[in-house]
C-alpha atoms as a PDB file:
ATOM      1  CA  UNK A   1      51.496  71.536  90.748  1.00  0.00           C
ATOM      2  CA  UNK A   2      51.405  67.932  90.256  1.00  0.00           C
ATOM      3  CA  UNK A   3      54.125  65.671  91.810  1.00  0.00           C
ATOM      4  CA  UNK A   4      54.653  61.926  92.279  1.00  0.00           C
ATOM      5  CA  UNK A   5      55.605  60.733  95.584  1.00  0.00           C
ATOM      6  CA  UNK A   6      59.241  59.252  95.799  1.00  0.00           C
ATOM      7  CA  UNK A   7      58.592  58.295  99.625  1.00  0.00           C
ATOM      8  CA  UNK A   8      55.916  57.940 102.261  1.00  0.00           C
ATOM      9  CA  UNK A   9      55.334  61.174 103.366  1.00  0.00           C
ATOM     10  CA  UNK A  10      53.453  61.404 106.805  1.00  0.00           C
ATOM     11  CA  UNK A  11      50.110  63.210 106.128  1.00  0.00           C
ATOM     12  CA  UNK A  12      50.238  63.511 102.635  1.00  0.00           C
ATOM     13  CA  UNK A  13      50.880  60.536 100.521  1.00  0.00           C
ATOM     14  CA  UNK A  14      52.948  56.833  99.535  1.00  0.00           C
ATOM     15  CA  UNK A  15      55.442  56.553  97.518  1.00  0.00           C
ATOM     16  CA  UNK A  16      54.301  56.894  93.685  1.00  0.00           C
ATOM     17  CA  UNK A  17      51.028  58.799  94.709  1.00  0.00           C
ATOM     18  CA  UNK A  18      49.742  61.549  92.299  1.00  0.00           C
ATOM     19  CA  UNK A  19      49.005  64.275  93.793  1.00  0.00           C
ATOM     20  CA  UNK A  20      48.260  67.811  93.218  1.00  0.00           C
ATOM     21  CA  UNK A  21      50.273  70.106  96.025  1.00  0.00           C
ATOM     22  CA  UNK A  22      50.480  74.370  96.194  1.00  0.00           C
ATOM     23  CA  UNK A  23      53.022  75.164  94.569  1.00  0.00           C
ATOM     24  CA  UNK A  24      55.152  76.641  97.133  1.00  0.00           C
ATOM     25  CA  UNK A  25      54.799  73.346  99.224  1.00  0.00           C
ATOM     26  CA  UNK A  26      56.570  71.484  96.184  1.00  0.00           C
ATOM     27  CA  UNK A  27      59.033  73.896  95.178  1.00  0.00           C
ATOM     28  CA  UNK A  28      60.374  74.860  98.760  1.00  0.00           C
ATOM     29  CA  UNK A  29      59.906  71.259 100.647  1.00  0.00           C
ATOM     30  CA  UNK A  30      59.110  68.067  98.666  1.00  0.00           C
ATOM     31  CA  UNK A  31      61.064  68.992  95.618  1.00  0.00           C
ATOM     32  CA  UNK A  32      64.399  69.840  97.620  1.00  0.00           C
ATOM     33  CA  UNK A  33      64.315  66.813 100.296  1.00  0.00           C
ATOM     34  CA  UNK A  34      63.784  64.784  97.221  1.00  0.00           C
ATOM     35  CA  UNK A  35      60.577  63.665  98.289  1.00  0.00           C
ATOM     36  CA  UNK A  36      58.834  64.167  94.951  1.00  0.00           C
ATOM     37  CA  UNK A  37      58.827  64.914  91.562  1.00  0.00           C
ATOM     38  CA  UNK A  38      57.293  66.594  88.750  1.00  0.00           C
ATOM     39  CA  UNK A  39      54.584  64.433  87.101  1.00  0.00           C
ATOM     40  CA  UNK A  40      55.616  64.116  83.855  1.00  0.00           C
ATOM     41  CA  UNK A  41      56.257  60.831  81.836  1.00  0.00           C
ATOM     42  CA  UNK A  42      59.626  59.995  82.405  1.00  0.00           C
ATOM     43  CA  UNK A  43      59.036  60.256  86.128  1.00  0.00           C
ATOM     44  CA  UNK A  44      56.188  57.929  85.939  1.00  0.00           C
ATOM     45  CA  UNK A  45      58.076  55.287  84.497  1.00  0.00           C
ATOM     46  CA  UNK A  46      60.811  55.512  87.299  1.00  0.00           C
ATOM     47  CA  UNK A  47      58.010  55.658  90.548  1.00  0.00           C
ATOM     48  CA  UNK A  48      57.122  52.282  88.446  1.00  0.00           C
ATOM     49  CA  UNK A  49      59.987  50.891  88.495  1.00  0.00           C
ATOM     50  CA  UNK A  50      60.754  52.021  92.128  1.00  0.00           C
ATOM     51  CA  UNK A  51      56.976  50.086  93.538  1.00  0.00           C
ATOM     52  CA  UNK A  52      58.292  47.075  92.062  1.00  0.00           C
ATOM     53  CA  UNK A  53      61.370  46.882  93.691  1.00  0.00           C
ATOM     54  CA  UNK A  54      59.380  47.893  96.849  1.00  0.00           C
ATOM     55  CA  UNK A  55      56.985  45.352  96.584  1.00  0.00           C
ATOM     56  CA  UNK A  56      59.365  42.653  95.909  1.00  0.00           C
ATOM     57  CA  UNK A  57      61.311  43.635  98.919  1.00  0.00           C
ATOM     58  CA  UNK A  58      58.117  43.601 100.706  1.00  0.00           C
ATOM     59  CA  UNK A  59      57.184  39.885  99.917  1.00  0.00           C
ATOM     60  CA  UNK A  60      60.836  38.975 100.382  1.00  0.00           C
ATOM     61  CA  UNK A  61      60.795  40.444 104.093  1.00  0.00           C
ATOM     62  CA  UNK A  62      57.057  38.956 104.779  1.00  0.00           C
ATOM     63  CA  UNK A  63      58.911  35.468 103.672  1.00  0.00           C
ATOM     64  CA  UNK A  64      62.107  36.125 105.697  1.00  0.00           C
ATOM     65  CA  UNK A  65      59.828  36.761 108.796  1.00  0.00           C
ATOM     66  CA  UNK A  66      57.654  33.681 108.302  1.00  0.00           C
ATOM     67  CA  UNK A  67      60.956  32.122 108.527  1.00  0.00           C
ATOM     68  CA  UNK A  68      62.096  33.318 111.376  1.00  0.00           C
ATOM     69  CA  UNK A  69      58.846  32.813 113.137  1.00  0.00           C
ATOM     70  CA  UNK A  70      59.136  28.919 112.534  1.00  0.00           C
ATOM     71  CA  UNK A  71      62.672  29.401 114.328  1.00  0.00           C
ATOM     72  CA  UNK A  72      61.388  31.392 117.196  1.00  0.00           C
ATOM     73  CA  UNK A  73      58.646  29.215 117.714  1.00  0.00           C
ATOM     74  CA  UNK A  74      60.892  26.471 118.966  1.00  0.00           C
ATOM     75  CA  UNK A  75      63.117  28.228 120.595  1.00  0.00           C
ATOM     76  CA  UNK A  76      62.410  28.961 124.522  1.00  0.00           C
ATOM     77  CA  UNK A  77      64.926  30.837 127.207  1.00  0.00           C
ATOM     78  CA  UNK A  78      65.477  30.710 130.491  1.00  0.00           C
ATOM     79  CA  UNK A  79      65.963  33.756 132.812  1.00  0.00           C
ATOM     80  CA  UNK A  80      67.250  33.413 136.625  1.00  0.00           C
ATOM     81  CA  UNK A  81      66.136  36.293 138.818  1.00  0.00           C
ATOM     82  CA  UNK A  82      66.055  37.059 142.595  1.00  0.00           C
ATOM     83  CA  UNK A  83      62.939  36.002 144.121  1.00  0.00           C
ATOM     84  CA  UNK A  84      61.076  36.475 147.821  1.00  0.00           C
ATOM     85  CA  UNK A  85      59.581  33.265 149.286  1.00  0.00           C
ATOM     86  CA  UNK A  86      56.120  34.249 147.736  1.00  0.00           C
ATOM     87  CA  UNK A  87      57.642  34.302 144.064  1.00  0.00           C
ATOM     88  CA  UNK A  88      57.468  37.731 143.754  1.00  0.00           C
ATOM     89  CA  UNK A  89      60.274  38.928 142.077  1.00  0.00           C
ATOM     90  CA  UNK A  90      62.248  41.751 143.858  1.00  0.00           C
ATOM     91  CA  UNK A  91      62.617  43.181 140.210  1.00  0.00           C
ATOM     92  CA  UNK A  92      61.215  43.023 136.872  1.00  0.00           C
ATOM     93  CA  UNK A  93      61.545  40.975 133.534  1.00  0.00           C
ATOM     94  CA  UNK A  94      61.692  43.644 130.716  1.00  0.00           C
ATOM     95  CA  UNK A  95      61.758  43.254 127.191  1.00  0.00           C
ATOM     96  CA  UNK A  96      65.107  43.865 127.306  1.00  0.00           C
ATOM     97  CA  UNK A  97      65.723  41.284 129.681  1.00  0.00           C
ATOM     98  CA  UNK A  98      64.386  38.924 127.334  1.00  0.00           C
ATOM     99  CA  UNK A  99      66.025  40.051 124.085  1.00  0.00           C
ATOM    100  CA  UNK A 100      69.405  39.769 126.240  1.00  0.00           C
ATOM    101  CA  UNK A 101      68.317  36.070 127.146  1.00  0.00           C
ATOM    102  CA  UNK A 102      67.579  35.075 123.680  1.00  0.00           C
ATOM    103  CA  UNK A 103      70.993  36.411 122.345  1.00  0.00           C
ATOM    104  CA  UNK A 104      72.745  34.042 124.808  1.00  0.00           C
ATOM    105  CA  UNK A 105      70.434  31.011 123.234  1.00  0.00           C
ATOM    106  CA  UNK A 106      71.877  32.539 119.940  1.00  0.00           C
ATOM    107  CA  UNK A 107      68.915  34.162 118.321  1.00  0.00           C
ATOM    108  CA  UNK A 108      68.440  37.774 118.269  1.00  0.00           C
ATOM    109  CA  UNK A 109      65.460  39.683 118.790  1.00  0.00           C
ATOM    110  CA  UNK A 110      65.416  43.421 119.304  1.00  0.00           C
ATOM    111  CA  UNK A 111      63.559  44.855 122.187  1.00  0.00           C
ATOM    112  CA  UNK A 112      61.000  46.904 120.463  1.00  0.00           C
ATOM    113  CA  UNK A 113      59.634  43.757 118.700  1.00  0.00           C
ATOM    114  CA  UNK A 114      59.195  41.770 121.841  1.00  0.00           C
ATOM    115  CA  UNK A 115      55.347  42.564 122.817  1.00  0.00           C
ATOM    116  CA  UNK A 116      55.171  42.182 126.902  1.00  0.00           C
ATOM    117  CA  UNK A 117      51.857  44.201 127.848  1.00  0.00           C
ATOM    118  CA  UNK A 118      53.833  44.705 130.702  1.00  0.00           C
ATOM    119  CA  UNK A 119      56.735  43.485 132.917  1.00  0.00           C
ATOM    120  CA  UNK A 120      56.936  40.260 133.922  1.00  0.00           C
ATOM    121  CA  UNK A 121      57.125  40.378 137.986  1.00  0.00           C
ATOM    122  CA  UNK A 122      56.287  36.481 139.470  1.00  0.00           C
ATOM    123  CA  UNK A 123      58.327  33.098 138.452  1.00  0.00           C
ATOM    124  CA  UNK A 124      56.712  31.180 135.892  1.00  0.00           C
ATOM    125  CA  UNK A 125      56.561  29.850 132.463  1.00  0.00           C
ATOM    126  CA  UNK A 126      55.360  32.789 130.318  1.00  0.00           C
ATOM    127  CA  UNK A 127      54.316  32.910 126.332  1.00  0.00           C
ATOM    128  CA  UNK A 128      55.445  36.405 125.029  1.00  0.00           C
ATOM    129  CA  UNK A 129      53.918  37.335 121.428  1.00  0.00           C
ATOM    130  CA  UNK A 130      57.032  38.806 119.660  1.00  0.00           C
ATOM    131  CA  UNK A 131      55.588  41.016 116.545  1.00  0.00           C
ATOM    132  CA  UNK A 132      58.324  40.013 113.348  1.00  0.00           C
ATOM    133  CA  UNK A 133      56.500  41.702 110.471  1.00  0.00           C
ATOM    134  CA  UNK A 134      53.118  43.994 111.120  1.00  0.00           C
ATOM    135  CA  UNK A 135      51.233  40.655 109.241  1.00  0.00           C
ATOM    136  CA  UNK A 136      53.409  37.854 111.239  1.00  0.00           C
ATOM    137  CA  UNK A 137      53.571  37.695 115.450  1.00  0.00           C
ATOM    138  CA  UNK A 138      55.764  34.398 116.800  1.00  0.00           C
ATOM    139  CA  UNK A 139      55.499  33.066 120.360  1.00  0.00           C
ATOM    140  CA  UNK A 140      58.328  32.587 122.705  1.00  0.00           C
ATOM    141  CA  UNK A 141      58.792  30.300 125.763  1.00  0.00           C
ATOM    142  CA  UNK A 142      60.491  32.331 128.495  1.00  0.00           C
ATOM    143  CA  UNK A 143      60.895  30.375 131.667  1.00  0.00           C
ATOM    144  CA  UNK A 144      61.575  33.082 134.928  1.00  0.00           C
ATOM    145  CA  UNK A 145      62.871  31.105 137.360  1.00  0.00           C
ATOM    146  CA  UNK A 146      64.489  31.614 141.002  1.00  0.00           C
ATOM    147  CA  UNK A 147      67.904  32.056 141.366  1.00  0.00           C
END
């Protein structure tokens, strides 16, 4: 049976792909989660329609991001932790830490975007990459410092 993709289906397809499925696959699972449709003309013109709103919306987040990554850029935080006399810290810095941090400067950034390669464990004046848009990465300032 031939179908057109409504959404991105892991393993299969994208949204407004052609494909030809078993039958039984599109009757009993992409038909009824609304996943696909028949490919027949009327359909075609609607997955059109639906990749152009889809690609606009993807530009207009790439933009929004590029944005943001100008703002980000010249913003830098400041995080006080408990420290031994060697700067070690007797903790960590986690991406959460830092996303907490930045919401106090008045920016938000959620955790999962924030890109430590791992946790931040002496003072210092670290760059974190923070990943806005899988085509745009910002840099942020953090500062760890003593308490």
């Amino acid at each position: 049976m031939k179908v057109i993709l409504t959404e991105d289906v892991k393993d299969v397809g994208a949204m407004g792909d052609v494909l030809d499925v078993k039958d039984g696959y599109a009757r009993n699972f992409l038909l009824p989660k609304n996943l696909a449709r028949p490919a027949v003309g009327s359909n075609l013109k609607i997955i059109e329609g639906m990749k152009k709103k889809k690609a606009l919306a993807a530009i207009k987040e790439k933009k929004d991001a590029e944005g943001m990554k100008i703002k980000i850029s010249s913003f830098s935080c400041t995080i006080p932790v408990e420290a031994g006399d060697d700067d070690k810290l007797f903790g960590s810095v986690t991406s959460q830490d830092i996303s907490k941090a930045f919401e106090v400067e008045g920016l938000i950034i959620e955790k999962h975007k924030i890109m430590l390669e791992e946790h931040i464990k002496t003072l210092g004046v670290y760059h974190v990459p923070v990943k806005l848009h899988p085509e745009v990465m910002a840099e942020v300032k953090v500062w760890v410092v003593k308490k």
